[in-house]
C-alpha atoms as a PDB file:
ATOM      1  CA  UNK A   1      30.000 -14.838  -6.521  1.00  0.00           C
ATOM      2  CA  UNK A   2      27.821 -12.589  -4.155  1.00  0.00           C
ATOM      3  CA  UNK A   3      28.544 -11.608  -0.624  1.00  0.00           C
ATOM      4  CA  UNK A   4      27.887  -8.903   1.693  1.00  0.00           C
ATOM      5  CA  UNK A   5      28.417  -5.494   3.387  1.00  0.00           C
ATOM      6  CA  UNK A   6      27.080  -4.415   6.603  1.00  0.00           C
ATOM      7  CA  UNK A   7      28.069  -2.406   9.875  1.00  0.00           C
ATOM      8  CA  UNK A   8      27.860   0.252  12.242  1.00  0.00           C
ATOM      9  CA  UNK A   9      28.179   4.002  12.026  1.00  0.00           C
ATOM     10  CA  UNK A  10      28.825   6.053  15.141  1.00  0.00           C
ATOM     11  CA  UNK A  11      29.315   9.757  15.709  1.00  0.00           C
ATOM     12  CA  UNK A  12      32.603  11.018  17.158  1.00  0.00           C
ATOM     13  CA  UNK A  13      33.014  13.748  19.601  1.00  0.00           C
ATOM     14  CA  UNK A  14      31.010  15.733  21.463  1.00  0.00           C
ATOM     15  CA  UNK A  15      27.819  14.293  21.959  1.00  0.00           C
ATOM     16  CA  UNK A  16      25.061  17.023  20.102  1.00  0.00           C
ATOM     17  CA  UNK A  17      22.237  17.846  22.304  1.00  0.00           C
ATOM     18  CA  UNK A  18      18.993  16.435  21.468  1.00  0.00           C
ATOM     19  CA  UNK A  19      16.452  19.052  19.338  1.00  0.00           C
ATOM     20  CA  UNK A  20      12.887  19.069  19.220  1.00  0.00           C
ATOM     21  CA  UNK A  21      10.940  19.894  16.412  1.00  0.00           C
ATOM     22  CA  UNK A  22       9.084  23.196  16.799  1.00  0.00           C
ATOM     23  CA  UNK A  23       5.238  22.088  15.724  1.00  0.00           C
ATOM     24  CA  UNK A  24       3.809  25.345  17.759  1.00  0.00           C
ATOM     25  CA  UNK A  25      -0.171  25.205  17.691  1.00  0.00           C
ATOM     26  CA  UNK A  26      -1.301  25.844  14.773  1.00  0.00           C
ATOM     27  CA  UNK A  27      -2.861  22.490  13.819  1.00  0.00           C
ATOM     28  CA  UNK A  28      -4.098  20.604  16.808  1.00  0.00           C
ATOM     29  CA  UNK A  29      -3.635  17.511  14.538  1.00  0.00           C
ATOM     30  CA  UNK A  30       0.147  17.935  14.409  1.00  0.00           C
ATOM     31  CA  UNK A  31       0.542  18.963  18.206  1.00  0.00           C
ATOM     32  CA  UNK A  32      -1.977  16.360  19.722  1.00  0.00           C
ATOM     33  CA  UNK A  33       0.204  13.676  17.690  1.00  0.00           C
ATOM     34  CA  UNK A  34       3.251  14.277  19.940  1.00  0.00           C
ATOM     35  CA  UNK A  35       1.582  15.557  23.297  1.00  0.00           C
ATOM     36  CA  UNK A  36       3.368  12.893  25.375  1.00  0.00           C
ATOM     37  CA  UNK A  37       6.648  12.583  23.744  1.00  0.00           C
ATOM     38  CA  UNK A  38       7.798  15.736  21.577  1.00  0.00           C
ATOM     39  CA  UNK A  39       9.407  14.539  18.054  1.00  0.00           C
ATOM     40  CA  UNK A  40      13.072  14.636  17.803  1.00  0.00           C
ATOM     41  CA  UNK A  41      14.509  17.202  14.951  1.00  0.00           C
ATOM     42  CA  UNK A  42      15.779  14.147  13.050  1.00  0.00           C
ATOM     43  CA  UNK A  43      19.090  16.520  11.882  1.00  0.00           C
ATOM     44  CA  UNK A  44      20.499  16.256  15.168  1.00  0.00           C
ATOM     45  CA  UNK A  45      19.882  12.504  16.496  1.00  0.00           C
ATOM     46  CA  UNK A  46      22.278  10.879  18.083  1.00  0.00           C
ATOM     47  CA  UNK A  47      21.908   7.618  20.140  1.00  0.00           C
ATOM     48  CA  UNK A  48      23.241   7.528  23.780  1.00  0.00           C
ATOM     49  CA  UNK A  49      25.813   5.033  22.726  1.00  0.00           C
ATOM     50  CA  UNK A  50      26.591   6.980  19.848  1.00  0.00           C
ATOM     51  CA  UNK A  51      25.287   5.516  16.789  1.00  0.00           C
ATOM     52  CA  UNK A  52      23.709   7.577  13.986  1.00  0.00           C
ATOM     53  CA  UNK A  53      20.108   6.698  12.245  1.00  0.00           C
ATOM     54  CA  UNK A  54      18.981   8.241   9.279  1.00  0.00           C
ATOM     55  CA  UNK A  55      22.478   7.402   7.272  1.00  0.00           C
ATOM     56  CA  UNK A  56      22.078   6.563   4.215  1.00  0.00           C
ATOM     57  CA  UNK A  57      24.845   4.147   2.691  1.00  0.00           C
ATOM     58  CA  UNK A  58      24.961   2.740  -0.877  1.00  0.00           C
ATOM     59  CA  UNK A  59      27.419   1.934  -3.585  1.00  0.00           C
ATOM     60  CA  UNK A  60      28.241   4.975  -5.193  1.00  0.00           C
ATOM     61  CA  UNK A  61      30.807   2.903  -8.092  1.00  0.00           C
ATOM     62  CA  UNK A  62      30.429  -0.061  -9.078  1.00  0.00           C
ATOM     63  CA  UNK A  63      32.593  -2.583 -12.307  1.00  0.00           C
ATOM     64  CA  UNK A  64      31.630  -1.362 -15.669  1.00  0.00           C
ATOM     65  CA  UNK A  65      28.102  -3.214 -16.625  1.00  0.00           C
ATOM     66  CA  UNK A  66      26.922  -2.432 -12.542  1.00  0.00           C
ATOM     67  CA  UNK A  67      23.366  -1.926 -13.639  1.00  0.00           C
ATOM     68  CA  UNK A  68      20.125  -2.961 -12.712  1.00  0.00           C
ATOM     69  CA  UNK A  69      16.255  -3.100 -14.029  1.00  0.00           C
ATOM     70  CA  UNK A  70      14.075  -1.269 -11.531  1.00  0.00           C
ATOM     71  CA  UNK A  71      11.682  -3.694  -9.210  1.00  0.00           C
ATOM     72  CA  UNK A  72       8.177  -3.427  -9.737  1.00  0.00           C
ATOM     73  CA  UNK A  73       7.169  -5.078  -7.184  1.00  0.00           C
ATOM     74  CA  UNK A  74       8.500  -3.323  -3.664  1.00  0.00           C
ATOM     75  CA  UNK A  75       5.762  -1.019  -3.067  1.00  0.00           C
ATOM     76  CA  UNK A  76       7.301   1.804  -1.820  1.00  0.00           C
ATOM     77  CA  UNK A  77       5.521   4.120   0.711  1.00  0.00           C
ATOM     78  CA  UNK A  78       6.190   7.342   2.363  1.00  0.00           C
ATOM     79  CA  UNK A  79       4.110   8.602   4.867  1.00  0.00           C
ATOM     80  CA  UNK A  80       3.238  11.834   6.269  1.00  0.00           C
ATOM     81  CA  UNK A  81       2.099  10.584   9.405  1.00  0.00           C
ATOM     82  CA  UNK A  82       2.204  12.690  12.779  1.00  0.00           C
ATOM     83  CA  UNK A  83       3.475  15.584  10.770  1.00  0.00           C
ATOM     84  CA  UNK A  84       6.320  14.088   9.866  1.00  0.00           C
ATOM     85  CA  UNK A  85       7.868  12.163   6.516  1.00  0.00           C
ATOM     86  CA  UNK A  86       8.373   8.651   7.560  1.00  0.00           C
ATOM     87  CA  UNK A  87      10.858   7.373   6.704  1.00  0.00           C
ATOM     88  CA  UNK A  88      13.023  10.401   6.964  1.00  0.00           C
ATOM     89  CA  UNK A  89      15.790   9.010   4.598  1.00  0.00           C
ATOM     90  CA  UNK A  90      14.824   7.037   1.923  1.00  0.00           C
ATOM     91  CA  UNK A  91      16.355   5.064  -1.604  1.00  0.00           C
ATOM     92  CA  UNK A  92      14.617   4.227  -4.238  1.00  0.00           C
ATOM     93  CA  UNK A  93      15.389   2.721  -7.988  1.00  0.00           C
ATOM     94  CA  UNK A  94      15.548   4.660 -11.090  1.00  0.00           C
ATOM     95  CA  UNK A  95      12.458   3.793 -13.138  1.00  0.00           C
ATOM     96  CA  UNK A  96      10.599   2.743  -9.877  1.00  0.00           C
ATOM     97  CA  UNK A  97       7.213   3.769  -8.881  1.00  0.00           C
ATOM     98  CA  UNK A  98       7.259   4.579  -5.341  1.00  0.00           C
ATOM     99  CA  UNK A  99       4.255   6.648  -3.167  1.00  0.00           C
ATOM    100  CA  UNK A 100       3.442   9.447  -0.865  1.00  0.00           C
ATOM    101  CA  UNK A 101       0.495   9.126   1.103  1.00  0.00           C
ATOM    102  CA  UNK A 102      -0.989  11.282   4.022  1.00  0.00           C
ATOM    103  CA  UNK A 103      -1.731   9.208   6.789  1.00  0.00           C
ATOM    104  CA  UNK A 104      -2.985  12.717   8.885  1.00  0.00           C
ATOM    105  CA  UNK A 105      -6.444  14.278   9.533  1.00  0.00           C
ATOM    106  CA  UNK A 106      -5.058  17.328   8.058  1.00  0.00           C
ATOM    107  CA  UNK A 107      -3.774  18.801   4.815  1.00  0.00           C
ATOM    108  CA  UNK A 108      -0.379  18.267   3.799  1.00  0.00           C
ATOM    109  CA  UNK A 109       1.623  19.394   0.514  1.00  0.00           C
ATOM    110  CA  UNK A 110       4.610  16.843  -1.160  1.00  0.00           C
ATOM    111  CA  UNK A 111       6.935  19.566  -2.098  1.00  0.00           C
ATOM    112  CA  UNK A 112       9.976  17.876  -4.268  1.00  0.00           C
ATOM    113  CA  UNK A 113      13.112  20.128  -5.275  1.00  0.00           C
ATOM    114  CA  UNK A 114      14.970  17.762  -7.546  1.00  0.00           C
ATOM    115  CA  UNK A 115      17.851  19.043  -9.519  1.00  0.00           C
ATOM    116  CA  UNK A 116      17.556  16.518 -12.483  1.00  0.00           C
ATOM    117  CA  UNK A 117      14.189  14.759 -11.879  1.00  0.00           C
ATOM    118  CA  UNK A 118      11.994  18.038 -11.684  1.00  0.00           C
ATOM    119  CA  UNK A 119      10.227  19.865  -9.509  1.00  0.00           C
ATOM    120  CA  UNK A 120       6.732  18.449  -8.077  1.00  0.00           C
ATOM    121  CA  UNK A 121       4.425  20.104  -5.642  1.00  0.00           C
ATOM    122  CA  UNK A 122       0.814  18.262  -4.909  1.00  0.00           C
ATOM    123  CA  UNK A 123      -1.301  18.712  -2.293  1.00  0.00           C
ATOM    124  CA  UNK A 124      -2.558  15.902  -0.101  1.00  0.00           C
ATOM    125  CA  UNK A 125      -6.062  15.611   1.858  1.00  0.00           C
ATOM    126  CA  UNK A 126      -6.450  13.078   4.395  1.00  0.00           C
ATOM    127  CA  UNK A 127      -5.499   9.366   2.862  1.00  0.00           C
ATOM    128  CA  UNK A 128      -4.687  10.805  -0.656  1.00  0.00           C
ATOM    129  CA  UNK A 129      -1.769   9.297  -2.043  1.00  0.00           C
ATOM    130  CA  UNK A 130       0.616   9.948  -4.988  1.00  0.00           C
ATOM    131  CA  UNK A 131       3.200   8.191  -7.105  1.00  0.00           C
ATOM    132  CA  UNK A 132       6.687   9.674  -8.925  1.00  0.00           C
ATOM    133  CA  UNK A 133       8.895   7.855 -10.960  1.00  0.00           C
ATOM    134  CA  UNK A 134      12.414   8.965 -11.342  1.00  0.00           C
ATOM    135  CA  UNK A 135      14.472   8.317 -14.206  1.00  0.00           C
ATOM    136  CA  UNK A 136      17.467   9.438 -13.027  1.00  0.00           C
ATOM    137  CA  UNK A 137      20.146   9.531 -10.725  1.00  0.00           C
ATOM    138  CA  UNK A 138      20.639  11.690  -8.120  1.00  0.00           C
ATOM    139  CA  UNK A 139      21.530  11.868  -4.762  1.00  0.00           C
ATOM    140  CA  UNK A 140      19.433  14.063  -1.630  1.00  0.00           C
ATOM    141  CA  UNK A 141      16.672  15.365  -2.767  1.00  0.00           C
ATOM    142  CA  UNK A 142      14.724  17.151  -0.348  1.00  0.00           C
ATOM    143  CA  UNK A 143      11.156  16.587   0.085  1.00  0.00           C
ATOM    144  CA  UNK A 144       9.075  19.230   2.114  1.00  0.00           C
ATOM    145  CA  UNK A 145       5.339  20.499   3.026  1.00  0.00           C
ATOM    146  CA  UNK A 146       4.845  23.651   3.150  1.00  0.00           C
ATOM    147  CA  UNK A 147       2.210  23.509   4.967  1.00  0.00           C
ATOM    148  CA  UNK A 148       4.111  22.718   7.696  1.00  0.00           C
ATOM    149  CA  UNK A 149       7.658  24.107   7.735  1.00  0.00           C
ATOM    150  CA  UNK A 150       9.722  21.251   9.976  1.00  0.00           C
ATOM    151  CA  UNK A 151       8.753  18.388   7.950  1.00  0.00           C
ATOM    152  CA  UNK A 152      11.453  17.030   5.524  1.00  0.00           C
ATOM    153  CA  UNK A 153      12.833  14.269   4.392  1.00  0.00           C
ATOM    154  CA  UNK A 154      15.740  13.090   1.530  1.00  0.00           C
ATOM    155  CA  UNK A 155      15.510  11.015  -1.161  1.00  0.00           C
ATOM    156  CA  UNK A 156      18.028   9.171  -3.713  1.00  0.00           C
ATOM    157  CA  UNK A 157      17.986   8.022  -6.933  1.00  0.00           C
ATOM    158  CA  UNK A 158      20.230   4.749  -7.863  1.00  0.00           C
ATOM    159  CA  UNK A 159      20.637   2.432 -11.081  1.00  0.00           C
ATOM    160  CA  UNK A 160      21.364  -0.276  -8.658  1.00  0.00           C
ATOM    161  CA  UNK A 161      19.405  -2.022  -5.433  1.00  0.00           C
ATOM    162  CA  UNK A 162      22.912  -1.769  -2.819  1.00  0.00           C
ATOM    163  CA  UNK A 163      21.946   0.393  -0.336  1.00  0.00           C
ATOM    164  CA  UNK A 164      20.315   1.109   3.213  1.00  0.00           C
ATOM    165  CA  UNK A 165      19.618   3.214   5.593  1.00  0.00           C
ATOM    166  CA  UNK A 166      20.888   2.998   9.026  1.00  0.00           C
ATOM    167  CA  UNK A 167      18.009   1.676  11.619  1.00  0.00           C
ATOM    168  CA  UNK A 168      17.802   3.474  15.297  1.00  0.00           C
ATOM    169  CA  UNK A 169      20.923   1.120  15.927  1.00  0.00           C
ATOM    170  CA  UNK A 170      23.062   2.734  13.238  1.00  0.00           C
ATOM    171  CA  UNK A 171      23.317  -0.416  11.493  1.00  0.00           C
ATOM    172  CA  UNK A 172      23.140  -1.065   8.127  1.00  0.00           C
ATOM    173  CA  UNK A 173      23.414  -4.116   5.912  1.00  0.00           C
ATOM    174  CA  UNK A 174      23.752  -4.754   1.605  1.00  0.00           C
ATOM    175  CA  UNK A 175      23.083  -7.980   0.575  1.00  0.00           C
ATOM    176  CA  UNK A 176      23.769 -10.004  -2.780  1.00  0.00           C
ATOM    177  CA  UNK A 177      26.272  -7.476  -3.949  1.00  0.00           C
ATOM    178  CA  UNK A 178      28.734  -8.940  -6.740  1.00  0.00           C
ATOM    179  CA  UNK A 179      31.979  -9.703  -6.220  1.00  0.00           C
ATOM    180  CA  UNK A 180      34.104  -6.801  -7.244  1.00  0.00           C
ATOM    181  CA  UNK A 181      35.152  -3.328  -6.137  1.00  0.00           C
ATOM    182  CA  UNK A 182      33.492  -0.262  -5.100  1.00  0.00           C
ATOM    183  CA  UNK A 183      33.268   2.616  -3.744  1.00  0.00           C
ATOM    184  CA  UNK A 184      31.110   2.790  -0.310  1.00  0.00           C
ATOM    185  CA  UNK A 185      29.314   6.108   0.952  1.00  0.00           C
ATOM    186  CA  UNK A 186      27.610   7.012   4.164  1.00  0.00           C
ATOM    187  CA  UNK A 187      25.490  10.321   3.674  1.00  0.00           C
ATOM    188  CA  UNK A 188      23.991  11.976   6.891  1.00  0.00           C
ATOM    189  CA  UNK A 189      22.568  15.443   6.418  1.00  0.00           C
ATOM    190  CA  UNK A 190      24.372  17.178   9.406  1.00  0.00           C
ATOM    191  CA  UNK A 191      27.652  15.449  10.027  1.00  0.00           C
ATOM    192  CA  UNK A 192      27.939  13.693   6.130  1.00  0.00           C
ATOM    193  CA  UNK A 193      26.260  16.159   3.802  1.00  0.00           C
ATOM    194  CA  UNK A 194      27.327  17.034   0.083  1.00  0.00           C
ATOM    195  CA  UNK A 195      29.124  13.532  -1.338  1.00  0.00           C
ATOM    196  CA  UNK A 196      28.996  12.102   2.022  1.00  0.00           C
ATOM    197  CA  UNK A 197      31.818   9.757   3.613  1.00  0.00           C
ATOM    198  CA  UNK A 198      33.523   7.060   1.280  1.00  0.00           C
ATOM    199  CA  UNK A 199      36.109   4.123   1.524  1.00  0.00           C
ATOM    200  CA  UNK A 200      36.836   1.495  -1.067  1.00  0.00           C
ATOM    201  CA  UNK A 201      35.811  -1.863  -0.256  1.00  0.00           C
ATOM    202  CA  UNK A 202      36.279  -5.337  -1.967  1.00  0.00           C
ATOM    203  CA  UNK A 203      33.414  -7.746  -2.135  1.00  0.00           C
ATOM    204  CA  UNK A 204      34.954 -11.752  -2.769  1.00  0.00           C
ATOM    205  CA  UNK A 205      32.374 -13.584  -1.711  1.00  0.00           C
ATOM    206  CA  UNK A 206      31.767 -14.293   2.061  1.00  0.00           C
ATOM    207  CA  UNK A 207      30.834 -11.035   4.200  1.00  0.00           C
ATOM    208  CA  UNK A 208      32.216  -7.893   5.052  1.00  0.00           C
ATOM    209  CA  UNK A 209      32.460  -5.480   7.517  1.00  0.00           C
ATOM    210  CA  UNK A 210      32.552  -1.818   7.158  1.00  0.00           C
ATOM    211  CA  UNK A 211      32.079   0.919   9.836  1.00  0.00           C
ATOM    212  CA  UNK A 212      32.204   4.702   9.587  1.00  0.00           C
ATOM    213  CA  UNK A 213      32.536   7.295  12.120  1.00  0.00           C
ATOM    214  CA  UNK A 214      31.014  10.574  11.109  1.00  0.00           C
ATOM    215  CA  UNK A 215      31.674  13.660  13.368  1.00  0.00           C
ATOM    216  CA  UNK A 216      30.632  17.384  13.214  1.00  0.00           C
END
């Protein structure tokens, strides 16, 4: 049997005040991209009813034999569009090809500090795009450009496709997962860093709800 796991993750507390990322003027292309609405510093975003994007949630343990071939046919993108890694939080499969691509009229770098897959650095004109492939697990790895300093993003490595990333609703939602036991994390950067937040949960069929509350 297969069944489900989705829900909600809110912050507790104090509300953090909003942060804008500090693009300065140094490339038009970067300030012009954000003239009418200045981008958020995505470390501090919390909704006004309290829910947290940019969490990402997976199965972290899993019944012995919990592994899984790598897709080859998902396609996954990153782009550094308006200055900024899109997404911001991001899971990929060990063994999968996934991409970078600059989607800006200016020159970015893909700067990737990885503690067990290597470190990469390769530059990036306008529409370039390049591909990694992991081959093992590992969880936040920060991407950067050093080009321009406030642009970052995380990514994780897992031998298994269960797991999401909360949407601007804080929702998040793992389908098809076996029936079984495991052990559920919810990572967030600021208020979930290191091995994140984890309960136990038991998948029987049918669907599940688990929420999290993450604080400072």
């Amino acid at each position: 049997h297969k069944g489900a796991i989705s829900g909600t993750i809110k912050f507790t507390g104090d509300k953090p005040e909003a942060r804008t990322l500090q693009m300065g003027t140094s490339d038009p292309i970067c300030a012009g991209a954000h003239a009418d609405t200045p981008a958020l510093d995505e470390r501090f975003i919390v909704n006004d009813d309290m829910t947290l994007p940019n969490v990402f949630v997976y199965i972290k343990k899993g019944p012995a034999g919990f592994d899984f071939a790598a897709p080859t046919d998902r396609n996954f993108t990153v782009s550094q569009k308006g200055c900024l890694y899109i997404p911001h939080v991001f899971g990929v499969m060990k063994g999968e090809e996934f991409s970078v691509q600059n989607d800006d009229a200016t020159l970015h770098n893909v700067k990737i500090t990885s503690k067990r897959n290597g470190t990469h650095n390769k530059s990036q004109t306008e529409g370039k795009s390049d591909s990694w492939t992991f081959d093992k697990k590992e969880t936040a790895i920060p991407f950067a450009c050093d080009v321009h300093k406030w642009m970052g993003a995380w990514a994780f490595v897992l031998d298994h496709p269960f797991f999401a990333v909360t949407g601007t609703d804080g929702k998040f939602s793992l389908a098809g997962v076996p029936d079984g036991e495991y052990e559920l994390v919810a990572w967030h950067e600021t208020f979930a860093s290191g091995k994140g937040k984890s309960v136990n949960v038991t998948v029987a069929g049918g669907a599940i709800v688990q929420d999290f509350e993450l604080s400072k």
